[in-house]
Protein backbone atom coordinates (compact mmCIF):
# COMPACT_ATOMS: atom_id res chain seq x y z
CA UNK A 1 -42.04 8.72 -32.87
CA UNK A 2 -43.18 11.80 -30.90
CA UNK A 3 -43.12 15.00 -32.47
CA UNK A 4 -41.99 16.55 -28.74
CA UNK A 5 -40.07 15.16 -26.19
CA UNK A 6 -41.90 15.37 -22.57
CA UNK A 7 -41.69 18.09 -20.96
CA UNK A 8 -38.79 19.54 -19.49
CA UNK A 9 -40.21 20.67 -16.55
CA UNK A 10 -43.13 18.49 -14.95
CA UNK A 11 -42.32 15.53 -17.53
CA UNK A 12 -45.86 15.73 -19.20
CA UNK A 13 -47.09 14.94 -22.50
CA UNK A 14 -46.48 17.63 -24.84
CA UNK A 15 -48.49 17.82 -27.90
CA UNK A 16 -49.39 19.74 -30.75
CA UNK A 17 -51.92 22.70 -30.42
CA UNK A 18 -52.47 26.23 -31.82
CA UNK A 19 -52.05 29.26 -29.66
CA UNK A 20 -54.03 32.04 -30.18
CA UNK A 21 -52.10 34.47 -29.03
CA UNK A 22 -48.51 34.00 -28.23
CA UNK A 23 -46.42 36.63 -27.08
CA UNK A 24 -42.90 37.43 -28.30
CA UNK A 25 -40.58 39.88 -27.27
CA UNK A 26 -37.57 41.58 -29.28
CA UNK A 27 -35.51 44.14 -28.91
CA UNK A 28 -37.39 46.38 -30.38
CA UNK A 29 -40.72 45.04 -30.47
CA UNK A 30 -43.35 42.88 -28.01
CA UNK A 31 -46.14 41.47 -30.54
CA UNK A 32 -48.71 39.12 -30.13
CA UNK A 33 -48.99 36.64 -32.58
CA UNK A 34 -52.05 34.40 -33.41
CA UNK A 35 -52.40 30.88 -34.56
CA UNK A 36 -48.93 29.90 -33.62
CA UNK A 37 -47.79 26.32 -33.81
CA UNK A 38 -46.62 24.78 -30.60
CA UNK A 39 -46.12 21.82 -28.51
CA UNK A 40 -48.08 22.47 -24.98
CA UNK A 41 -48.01 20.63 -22.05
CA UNK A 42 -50.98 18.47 -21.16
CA UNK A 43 -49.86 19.29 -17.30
CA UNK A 44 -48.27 22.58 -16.85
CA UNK A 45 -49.14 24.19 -19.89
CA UNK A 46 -44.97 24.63 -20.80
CA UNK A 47 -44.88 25.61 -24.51
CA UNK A 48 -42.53 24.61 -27.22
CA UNK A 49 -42.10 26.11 -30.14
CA UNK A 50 -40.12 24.25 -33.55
CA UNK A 51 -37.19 25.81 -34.82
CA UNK A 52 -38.82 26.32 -38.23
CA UNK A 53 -42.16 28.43 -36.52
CA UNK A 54 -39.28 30.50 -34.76
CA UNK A 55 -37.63 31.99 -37.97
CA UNK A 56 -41.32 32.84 -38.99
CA UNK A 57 -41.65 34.84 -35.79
CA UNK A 58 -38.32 36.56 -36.01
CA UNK A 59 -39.04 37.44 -39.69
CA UNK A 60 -41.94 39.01 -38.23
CA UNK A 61 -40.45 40.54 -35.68
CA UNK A 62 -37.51 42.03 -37.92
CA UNK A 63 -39.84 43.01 -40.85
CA UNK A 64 -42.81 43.65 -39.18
CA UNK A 65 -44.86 41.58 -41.71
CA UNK A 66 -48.00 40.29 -40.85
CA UNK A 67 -48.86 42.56 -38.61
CA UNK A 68 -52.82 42.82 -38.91
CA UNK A 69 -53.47 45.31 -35.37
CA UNK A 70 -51.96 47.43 -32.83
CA UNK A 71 -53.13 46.66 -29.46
CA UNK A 72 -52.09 49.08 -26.31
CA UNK A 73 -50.41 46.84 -23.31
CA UNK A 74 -50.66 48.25 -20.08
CA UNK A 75 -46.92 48.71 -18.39
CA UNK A 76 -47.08 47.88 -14.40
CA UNK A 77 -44.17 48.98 -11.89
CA UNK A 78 -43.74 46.09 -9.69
CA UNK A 79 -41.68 47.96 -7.10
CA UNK A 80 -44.73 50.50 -6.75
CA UNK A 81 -47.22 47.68 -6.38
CA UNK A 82 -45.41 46.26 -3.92
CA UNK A 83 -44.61 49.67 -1.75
């Protein structure tokens, strides 16, 4: 038995690989997280993540463990890029 269904989108193989950075966005927090277990497509590149690895990411996100660096993320205004 598969450990993903195909994907939803392009109906591709999805399989297991780890991301090295995913990102993640909260209410109060966007984080990168490395080494994240996901399913990927092996034609559009659709992730999937299991239940189970998203509790570890909101525990992270809520309690802010694991947190090895701070990176700074530029912030773009679409509507001025576009003007």
């Amino acid at each position: 038995m598969a450990i993903y269904d195909d994907c939803a989108y392009c109906g591709g193989k999805v399989v297991e690989k780890n991301i090295k950075k995913a990102n993640f966005w909260g209410e109060e927090l966007t984080a990168l997280v490395d080494n994240v277990p996901a399913g990927v497509c092996t034609q559009c590149g659709e992730k999937y993540y299991k239940a189970e690895v998203l509790k570890v990411i909101e525990k992270i996100m809520k309690e802010r463990s694991a947190i090895v660096s701070q990176a700074q993320v530029p912030v773009a205004d679409f509507a001025r890029a576009n003007a």
